[in-house]
N, C-alpha and C. Protein backbone atom coordinates (compact mmCIF):
# COMPACT_ATOMS: atom_id res chain seq x y z
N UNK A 1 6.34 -13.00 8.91
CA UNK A 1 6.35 -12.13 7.73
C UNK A 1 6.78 -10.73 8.16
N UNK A 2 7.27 -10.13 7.48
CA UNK A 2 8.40 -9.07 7.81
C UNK A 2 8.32 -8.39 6.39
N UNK A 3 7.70 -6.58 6.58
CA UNK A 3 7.18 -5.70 5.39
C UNK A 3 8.08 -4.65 5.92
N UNK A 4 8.69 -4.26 4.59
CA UNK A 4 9.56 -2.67 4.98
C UNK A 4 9.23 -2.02 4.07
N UNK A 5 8.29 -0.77 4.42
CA UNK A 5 8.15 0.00 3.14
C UNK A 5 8.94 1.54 3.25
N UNK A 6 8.93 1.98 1.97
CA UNK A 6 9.65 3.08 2.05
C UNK A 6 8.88 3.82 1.02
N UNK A 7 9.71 5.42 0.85
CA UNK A 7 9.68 5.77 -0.57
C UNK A 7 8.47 7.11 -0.64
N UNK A 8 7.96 7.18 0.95
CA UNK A 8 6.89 8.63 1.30
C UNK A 8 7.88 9.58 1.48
N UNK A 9 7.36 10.53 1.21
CA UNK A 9 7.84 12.22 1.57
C UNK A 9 7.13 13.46 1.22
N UNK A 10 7.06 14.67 0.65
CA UNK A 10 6.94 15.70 0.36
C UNK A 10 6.56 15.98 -1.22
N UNK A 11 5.37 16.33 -1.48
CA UNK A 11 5.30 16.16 -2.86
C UNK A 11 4.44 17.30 -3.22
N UNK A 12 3.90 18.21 -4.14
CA UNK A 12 3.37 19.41 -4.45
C UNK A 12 1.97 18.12 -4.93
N UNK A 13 0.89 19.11 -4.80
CA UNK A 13 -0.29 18.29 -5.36
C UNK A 13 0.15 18.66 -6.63
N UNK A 14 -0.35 16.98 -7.70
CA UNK A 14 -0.20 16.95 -8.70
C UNK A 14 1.07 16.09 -9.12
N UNK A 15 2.00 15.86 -8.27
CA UNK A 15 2.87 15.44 -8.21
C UNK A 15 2.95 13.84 -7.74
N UNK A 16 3.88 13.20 -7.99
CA UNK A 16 3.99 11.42 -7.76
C UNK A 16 4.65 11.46 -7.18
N UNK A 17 4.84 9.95 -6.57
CA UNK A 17 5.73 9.54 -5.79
C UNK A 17 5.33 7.62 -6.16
N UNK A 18 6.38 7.22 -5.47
CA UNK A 18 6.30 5.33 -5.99
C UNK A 18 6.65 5.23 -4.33
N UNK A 19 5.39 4.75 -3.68
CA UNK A 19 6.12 3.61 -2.38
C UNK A 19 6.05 2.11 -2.83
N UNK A 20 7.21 1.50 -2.04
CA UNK A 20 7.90 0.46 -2.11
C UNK A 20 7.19 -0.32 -0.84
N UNK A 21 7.05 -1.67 -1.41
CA UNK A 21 7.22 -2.54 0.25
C UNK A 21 8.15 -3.95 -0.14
N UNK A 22 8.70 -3.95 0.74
CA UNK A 22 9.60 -5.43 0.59
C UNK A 22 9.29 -6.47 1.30
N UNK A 23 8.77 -7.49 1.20
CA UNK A 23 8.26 -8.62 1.90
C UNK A 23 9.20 -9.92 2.32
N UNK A 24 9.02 -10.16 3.41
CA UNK A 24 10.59 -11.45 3.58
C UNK A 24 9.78 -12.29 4.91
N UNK A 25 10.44 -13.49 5.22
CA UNK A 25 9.89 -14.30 5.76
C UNK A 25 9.10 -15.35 5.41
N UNK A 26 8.05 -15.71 5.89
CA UNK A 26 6.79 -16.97 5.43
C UNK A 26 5.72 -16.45 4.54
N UNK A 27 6.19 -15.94 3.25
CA UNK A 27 5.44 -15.43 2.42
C UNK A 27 4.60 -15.97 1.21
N UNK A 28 5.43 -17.23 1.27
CA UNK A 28 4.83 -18.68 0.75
C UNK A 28 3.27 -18.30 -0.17
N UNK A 29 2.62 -18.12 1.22
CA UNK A 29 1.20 -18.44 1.25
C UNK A 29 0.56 -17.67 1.87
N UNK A 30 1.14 -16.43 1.30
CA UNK A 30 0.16 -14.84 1.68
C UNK A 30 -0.42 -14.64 -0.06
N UNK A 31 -1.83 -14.79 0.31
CA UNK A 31 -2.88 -14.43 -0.66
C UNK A 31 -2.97 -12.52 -1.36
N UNK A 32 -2.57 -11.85 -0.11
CA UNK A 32 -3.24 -10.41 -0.41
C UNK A 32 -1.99 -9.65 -0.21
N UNK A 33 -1.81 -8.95 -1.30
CA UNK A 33 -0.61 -7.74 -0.52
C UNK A 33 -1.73 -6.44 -1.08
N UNK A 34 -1.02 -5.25 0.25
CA UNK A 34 -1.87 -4.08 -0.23
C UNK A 34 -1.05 -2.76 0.25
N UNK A 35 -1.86 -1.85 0.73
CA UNK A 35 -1.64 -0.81 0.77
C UNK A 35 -2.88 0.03 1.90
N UNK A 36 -2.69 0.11 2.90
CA UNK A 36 -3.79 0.95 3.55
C UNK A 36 -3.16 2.39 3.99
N UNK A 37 -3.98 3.31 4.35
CA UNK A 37 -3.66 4.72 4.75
C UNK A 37 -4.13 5.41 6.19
N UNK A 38 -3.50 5.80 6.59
CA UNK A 38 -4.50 6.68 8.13
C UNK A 38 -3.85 8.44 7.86
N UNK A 39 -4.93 8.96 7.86
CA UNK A 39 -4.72 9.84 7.80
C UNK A 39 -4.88 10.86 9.62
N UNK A 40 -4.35 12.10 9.85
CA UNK A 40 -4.58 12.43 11.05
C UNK A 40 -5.68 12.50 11.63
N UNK A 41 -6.32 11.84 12.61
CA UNK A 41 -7.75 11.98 12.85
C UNK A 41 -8.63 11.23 12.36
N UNK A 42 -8.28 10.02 11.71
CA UNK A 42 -9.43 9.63 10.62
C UNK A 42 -8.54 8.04 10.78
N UNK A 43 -9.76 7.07 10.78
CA UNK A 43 -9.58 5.64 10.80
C UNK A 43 -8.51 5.07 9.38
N UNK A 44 -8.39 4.00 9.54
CA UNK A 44 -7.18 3.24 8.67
C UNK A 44 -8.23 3.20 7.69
N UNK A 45 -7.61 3.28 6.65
CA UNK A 45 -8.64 2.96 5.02
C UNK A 45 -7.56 1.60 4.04
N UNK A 46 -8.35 1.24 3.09
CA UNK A 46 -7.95 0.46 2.39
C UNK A 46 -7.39 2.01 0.63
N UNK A 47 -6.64 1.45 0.93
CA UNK A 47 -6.40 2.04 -0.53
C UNK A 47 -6.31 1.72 -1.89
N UNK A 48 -5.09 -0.09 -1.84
CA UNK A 48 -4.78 -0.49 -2.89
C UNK A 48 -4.83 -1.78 -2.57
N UNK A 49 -5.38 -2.92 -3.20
CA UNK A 49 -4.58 -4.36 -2.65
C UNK A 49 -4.75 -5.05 -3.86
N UNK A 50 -3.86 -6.10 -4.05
CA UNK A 50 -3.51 -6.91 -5.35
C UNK A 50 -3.36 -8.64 -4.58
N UNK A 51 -4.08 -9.02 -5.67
CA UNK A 51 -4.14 -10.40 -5.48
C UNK A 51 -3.42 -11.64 -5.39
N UNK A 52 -3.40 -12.86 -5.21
CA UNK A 52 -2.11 -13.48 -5.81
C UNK A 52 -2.12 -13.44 -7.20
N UNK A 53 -3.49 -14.35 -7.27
CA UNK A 53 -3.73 -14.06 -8.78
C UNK A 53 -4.11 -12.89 -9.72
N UNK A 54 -3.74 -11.73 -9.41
CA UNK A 54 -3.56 -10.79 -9.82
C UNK A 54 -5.01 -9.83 -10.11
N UNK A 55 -5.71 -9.84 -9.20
CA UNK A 55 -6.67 -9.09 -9.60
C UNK A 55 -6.50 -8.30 -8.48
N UNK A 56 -6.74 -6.95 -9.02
CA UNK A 56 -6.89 -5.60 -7.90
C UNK A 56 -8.06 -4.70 -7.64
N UNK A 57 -7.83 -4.38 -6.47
CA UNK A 57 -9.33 -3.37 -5.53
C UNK A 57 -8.59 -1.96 -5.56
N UNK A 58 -9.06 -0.73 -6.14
CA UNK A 58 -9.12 0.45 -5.24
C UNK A 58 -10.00 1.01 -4.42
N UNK A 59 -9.48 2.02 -3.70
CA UNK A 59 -10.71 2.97 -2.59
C UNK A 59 -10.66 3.89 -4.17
N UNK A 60 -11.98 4.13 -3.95
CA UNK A 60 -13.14 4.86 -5.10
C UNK A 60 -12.24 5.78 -4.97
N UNK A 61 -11.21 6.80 -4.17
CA UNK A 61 -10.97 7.95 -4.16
C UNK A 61 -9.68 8.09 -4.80
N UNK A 62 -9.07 7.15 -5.31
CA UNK A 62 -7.17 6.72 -6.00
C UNK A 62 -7.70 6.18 -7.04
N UNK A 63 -8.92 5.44 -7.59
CA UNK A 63 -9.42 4.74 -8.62
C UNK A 63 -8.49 5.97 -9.75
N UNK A 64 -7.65 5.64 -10.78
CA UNK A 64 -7.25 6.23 -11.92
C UNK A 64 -5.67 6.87 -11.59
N UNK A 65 -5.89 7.04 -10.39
CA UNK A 65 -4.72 7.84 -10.21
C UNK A 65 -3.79 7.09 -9.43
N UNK A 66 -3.71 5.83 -9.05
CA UNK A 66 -3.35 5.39 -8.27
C UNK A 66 -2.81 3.64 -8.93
N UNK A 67 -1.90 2.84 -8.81
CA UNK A 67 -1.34 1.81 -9.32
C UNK A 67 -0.65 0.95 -8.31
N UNK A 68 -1.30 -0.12 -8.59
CA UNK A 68 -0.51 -1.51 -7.62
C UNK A 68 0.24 -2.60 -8.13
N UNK A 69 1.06 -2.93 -8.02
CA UNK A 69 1.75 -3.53 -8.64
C UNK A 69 2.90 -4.51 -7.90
N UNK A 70 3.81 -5.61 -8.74
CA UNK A 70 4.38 -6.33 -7.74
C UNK A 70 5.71 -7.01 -8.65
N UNK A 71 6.83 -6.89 -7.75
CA UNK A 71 7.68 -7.63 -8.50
C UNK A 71 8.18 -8.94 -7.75
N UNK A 72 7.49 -10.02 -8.42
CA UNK A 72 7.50 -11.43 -7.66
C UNK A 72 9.45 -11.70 -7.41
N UNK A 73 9.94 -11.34 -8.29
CA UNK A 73 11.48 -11.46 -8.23
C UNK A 73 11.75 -11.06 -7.01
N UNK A 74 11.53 -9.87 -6.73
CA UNK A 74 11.89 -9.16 -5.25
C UNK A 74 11.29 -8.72 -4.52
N UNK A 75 10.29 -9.89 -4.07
CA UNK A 75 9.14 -10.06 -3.71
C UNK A 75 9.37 -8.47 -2.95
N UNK A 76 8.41 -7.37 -3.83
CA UNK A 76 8.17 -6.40 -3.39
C UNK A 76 6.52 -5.79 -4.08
N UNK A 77 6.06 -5.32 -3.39
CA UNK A 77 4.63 -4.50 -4.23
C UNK A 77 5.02 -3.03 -4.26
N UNK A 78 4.60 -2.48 -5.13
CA UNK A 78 4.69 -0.54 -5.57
C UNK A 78 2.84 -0.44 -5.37
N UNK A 79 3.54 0.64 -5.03
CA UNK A 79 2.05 1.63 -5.15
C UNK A 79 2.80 2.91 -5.94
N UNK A 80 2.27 3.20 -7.24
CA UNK A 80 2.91 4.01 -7.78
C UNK A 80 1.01 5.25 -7.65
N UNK A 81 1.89 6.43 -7.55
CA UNK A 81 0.92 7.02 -6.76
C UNK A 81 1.19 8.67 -7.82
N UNK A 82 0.16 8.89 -8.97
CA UNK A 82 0.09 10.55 -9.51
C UNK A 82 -1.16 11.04 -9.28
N UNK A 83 -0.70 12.25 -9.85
CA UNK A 83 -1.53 13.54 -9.60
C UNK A 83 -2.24 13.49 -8.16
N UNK A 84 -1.26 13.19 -7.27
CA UNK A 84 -1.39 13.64 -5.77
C UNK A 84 -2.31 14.73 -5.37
N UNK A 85 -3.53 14.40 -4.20
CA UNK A 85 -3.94 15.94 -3.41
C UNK A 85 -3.60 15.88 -2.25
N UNK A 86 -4.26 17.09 -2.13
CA UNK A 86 -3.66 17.12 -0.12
C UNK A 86 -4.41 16.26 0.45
N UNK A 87 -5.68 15.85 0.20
CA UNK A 87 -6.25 14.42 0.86
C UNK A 87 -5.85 13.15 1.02
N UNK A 88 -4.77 13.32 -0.07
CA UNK A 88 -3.54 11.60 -0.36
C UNK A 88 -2.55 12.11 1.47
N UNK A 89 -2.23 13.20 1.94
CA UNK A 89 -1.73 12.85 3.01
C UNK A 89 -1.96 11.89 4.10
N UNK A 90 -1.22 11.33 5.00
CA UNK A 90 -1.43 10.28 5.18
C UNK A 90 -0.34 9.26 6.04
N UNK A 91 -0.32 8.72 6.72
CA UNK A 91 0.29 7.56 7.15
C UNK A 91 0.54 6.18 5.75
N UNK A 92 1.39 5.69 5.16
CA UNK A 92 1.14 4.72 4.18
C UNK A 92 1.50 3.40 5.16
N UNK A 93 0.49 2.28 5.08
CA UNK A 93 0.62 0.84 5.55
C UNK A 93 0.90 -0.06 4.40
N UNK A 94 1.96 -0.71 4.21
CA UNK A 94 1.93 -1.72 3.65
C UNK A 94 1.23 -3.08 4.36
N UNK A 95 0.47 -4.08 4.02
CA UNK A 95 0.11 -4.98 4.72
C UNK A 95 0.06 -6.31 3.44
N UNK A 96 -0.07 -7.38 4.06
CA UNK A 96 0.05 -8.59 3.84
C UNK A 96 -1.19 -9.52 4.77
N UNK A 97 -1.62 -10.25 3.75
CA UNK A 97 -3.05 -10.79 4.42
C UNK A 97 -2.42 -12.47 4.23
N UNK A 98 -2.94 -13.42 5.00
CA UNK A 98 -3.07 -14.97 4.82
C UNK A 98 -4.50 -15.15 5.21
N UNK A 99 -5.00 -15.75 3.91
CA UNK A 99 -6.30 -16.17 4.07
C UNK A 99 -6.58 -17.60 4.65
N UNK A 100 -6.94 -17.45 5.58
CA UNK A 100 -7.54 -19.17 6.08
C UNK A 100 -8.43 -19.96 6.32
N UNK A 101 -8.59 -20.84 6.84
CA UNK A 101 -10.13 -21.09 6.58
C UNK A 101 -11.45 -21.14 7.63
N UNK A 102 -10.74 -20.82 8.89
CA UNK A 102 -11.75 -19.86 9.42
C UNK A 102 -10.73 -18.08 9.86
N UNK A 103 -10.38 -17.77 9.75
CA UNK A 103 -9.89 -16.53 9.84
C UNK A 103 -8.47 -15.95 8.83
N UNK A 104 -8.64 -14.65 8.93
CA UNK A 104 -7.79 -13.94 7.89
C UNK A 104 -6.12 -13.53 8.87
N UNK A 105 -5.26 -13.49 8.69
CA UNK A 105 -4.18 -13.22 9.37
C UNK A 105 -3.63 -11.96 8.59
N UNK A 106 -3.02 -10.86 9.27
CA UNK A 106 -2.41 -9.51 8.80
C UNK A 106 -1.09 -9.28 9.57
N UNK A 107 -0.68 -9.27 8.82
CA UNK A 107 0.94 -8.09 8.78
C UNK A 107 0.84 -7.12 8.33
N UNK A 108 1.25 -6.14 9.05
CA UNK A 108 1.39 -4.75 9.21
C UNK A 108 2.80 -4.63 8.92
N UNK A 109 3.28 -3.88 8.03
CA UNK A 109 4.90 -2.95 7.75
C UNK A 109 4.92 -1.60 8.80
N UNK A 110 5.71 -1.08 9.11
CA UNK A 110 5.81 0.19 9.27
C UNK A 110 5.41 1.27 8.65
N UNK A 111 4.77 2.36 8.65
CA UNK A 111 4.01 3.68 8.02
C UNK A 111 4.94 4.21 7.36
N UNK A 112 4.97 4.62 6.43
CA UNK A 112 5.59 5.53 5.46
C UNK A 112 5.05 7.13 4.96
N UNK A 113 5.54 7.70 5.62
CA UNK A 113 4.53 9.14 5.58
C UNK A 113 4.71 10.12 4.17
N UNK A 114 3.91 10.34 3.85
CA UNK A 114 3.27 10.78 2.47
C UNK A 114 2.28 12.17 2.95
N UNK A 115 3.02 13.40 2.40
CA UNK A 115 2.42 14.82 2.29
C UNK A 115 2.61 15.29 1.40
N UNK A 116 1.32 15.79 1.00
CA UNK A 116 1.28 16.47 -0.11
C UNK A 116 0.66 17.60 0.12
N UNK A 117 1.64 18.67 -0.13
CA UNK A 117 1.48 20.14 0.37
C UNK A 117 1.74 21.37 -0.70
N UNK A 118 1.68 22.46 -1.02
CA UNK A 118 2.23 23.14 -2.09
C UNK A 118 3.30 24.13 -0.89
C-alpha cells in the first residue's frame, strides 16, 4: 500500500486548507483510512479517521472544524480542514490501517506540513 498526500502549506489562523491522500496498491482490504498529526516536540496524535463503512472519529480538538472524507473513485481521502489555529501546525500523516485478526497493520504516507501562522 502506497499513500501520497499533499495539499499542506501556509495559512493565516482562521483560514482552510484541503489535504489530499491518494491510496494505490493492496487496498482491497484496508478497513481504516485517516489522518494523524505530530506536531514539533509532541507525540503523533490521531486527528481524523473514516471507516470503510463510513463512520468517523475526531481528536476532541478538530471536532467541528475539521472534515473527513473519501472519494472511492480515486481512491483518495480529504481532510478538509477550517478556521485553522496555530495549534493545527503540524506534520500531516496520512495512514491506512488493515484490520486482522490478531493484529492491526499501518501504512504510513509521507508528512505534509501544515502552518498556520499570521
Amino acid at each position: 500500500v502506497q499513500l501520497q498526500a499533499c495539499g499542506g502549506g501556509l495559512v493565516q489562523p482562521g483560514g482552510s486548507l484541503r489535504l489530499s491522500c491518494a491510496a494505490s496498491g493492496a487496498i482491497f482490504d484496508i478497513n481504516v483510512m485517516g489522518w494523524y498529526r505530530q506536531a514539533p516536540g509532541k507525540q503523533r496524535e490521531l486527528v481524523a479517521v473514516l471507516t470503510r463503512g463510513g463512520d468517523t472519529n475526531y481528536a476532541d480538538s478538530v471536532k467541528g472544524r475539521f472534515t473527513i472524507s473519501r472519494d472511492n473513485t480515486k481512491n483518495t481521502v480529504y481532510l478538509q480542514m477550517n478556521s485553522l489555529k496555530p495549534e493545527d501546525t503540524a506534520d500531516y500523516y496520512c495512514n491506512a490501517r488493515r484490520i486482522g485478526a490478531y493484529n492491526n497493520i499501518h501504512y504510513w504516507g509521507k508528512g505534509t506540513e501544515v502552518t498556520v501562522s499570521s
